[in-house]
N, C-alpha and C. Protein backbone atom coordinates (compact mmCIF):
# COMPACT_ATOMS: atom_id res chain seq x y z
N UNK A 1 0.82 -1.20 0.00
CA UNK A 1 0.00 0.00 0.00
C UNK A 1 0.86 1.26 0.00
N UNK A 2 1.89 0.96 0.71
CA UNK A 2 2.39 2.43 0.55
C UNK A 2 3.50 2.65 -0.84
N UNK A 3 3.78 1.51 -1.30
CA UNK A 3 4.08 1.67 -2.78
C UNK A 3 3.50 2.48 -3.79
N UNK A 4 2.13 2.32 -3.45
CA UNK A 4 0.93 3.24 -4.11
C UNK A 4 1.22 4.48 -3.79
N UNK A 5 0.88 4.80 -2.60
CA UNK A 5 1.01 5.75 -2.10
C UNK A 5 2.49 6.71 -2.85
N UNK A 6 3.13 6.46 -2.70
CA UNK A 6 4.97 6.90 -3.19
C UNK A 6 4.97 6.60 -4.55
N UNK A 7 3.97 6.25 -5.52
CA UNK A 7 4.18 6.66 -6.67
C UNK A 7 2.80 6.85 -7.27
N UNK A 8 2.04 6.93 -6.36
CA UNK A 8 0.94 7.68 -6.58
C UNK A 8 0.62 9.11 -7.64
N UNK A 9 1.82 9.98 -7.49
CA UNK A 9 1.59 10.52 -8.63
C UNK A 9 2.32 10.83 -9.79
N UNK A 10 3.01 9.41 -9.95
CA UNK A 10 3.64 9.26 -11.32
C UNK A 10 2.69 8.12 -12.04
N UNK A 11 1.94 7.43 -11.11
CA UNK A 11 0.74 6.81 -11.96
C UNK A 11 -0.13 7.65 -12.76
N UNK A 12 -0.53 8.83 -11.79
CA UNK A 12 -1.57 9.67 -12.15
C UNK A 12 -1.10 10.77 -13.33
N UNK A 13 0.38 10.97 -13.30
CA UNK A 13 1.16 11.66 -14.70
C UNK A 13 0.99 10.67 -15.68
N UNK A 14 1.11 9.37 -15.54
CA UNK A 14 1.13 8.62 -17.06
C UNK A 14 -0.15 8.05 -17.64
N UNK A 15 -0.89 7.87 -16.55
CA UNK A 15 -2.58 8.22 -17.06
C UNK A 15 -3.06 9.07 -17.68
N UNK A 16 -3.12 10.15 -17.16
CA UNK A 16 -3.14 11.58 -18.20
C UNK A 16 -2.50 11.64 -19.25
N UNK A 17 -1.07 11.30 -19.29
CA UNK A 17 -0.36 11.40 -20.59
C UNK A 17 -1.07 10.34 -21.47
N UNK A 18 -1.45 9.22 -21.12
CA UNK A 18 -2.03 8.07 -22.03
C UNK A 18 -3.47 8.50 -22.76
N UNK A 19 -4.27 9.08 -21.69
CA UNK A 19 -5.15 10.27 -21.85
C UNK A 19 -5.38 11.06 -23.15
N UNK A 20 -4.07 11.68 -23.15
CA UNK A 20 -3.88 12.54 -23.98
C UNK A 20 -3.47 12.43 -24.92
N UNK A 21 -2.51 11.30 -24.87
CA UNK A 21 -2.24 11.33 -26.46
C UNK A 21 -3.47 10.18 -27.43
N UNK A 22 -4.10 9.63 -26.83
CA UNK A 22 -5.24 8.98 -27.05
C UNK A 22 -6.37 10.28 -27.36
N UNK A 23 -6.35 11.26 -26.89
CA UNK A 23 -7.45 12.52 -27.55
C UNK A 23 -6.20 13.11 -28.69
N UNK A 24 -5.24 13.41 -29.15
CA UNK A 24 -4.48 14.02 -29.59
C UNK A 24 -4.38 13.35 -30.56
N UNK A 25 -4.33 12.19 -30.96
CA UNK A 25 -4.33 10.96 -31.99
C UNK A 25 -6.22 11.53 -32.90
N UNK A 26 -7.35 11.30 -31.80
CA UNK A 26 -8.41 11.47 -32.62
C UNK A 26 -8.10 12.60 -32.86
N UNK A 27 -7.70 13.39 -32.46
CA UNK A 27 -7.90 14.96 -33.18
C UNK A 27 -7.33 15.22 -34.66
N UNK A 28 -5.87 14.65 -34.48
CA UNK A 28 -4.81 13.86 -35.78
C UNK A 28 -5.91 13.57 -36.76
N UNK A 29 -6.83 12.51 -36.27
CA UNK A 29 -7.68 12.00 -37.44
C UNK A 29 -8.49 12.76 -38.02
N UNK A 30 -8.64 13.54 -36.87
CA UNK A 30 -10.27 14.63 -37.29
C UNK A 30 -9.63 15.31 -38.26
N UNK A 31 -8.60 15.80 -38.08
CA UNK A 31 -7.74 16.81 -38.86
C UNK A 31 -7.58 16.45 -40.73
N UNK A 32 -6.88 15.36 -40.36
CA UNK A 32 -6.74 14.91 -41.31
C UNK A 32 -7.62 14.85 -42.48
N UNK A 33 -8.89 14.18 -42.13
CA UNK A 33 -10.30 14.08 -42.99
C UNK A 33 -10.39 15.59 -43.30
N UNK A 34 -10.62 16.13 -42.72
CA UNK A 34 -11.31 17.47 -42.49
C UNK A 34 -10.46 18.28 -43.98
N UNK A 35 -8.89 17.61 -44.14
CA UNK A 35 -8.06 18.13 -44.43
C UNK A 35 -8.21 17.63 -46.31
N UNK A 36 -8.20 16.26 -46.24
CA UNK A 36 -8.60 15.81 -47.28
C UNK A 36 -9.90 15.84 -48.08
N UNK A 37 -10.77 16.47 -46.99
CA UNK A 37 -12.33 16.71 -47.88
C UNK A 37 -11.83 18.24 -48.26
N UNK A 38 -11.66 18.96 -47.52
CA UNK A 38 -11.34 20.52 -47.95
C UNK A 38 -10.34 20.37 -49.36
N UNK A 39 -9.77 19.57 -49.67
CA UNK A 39 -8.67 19.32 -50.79
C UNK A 39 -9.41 18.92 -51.51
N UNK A 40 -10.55 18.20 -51.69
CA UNK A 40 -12.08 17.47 -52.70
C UNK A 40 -12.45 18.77 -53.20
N UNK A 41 -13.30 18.97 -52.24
CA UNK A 41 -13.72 20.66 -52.11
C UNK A 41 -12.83 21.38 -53.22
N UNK A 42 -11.84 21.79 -52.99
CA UNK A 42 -10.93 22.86 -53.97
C UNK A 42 -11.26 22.10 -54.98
N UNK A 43 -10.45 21.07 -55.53
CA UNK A 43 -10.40 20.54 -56.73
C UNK A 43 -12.14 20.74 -57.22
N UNK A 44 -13.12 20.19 -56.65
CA UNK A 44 -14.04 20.61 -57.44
C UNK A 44 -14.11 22.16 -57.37
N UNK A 45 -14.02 23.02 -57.03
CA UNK A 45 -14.28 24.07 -57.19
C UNK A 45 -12.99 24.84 -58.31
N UNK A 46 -12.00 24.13 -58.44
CA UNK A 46 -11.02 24.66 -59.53
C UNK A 46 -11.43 24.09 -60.57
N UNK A 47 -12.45 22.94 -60.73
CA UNK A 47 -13.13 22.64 -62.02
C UNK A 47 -13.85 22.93 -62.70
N UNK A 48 -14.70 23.47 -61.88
CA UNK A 48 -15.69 24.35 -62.03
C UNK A 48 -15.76 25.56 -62.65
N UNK A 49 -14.45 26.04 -62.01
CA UNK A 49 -13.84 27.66 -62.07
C UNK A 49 -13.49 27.49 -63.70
N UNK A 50 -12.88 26.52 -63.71
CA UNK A 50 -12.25 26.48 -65.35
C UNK A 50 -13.54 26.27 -66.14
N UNK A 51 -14.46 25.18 -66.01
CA UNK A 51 -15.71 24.90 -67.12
C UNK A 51 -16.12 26.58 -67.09
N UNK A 52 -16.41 27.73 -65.74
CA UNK A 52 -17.07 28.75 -66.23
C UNK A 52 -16.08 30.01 -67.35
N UNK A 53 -14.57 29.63 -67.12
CA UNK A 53 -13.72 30.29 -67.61
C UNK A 53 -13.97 29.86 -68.91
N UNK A 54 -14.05 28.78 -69.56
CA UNK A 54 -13.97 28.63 -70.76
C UNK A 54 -15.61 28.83 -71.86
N UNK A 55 -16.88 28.82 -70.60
CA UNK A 55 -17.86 29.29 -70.93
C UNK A 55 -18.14 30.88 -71.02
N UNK A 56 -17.63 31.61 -70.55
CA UNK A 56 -16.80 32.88 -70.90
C UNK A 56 -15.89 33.07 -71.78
N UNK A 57 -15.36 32.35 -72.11
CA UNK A 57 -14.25 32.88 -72.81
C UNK A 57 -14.47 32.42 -74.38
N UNK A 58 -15.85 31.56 -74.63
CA UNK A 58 -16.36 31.21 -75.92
C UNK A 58 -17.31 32.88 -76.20
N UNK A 59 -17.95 33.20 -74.72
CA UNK A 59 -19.75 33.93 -75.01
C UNK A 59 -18.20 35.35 -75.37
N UNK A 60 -16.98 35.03 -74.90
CA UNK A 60 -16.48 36.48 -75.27
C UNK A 60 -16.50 36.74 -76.81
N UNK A 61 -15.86 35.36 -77.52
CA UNK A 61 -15.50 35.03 -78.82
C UNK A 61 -16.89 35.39 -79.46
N UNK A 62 -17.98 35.18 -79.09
CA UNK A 62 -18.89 35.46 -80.11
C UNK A 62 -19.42 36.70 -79.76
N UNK A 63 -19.23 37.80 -79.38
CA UNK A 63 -19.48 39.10 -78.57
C UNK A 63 -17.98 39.71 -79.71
N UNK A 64 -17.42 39.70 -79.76
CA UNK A 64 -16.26 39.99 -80.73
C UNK A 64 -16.54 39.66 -81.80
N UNK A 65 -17.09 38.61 -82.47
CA UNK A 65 -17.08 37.99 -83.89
C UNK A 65 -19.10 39.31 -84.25
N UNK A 66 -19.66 39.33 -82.92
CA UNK A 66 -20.68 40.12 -83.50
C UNK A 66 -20.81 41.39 -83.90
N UNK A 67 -19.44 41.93 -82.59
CA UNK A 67 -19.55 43.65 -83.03
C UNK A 67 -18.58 43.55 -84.17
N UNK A 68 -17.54 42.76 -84.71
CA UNK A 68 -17.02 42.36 -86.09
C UNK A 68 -17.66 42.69 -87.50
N UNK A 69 -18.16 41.88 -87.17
CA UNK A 69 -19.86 42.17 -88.16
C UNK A 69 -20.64 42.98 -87.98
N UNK A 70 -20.90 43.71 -87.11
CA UNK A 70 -22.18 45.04 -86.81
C UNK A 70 -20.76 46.61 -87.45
N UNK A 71 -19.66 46.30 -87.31
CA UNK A 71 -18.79 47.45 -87.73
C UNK A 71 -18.25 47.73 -89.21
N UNK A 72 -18.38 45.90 -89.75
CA UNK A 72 -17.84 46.05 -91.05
C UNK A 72 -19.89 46.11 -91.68
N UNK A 73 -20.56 46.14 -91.16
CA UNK A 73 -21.73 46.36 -91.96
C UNK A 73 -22.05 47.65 -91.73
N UNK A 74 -21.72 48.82 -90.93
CA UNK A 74 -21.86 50.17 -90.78
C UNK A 74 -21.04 50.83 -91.67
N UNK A 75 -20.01 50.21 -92.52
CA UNK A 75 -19.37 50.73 -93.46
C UNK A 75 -17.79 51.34 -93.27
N UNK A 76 -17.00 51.90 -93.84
CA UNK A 76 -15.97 52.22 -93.54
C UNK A 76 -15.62 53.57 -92.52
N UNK A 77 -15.18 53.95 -92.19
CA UNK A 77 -15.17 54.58 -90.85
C UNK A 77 -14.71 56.01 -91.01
N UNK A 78 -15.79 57.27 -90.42
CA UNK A 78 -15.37 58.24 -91.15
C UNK A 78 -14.73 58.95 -89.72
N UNK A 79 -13.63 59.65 -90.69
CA UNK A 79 -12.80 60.70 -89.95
C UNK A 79 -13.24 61.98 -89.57
């Protein structure tokens, strides 16, 4: 009993430490996921970003090809 007693609180330090790194580990995990969905996340959203970039960047092409045509049908351009 008094063994207990006299290391009584180096039991109670390595409990806690076991404690802790047992919450510190799930947190690790939480992290992690959290870390790899947010990386899903981007990638779809940099895919996205590009399909609307290039859906822009056609409606530009034909916005150019129209005033093209609305300038050469107004005739030659007076000074």
């Amino acid at each position: 009993m008094d063994t207990i007693r006299e290391w009584w609180g180096a039991i109670m330090a390595a409990t806690g430490l076991g404690i802790w790194l047992v919450r510190l580990e799930g947190s690790s995990k939480t992290a992690l996921r959290e870390v790899a969905r947010l990386e899903k996340q981007l990638d779809a959203d940099r895919q996205a970003i590009s399909e609307t970039r290039k859906e822009q960047n056609e409606m530009l092409r034909e916005m150019r090809a129209d005033i093209k045509r609305l300038l050469e049908r107004s005739g030659p351009a007076r000074d």
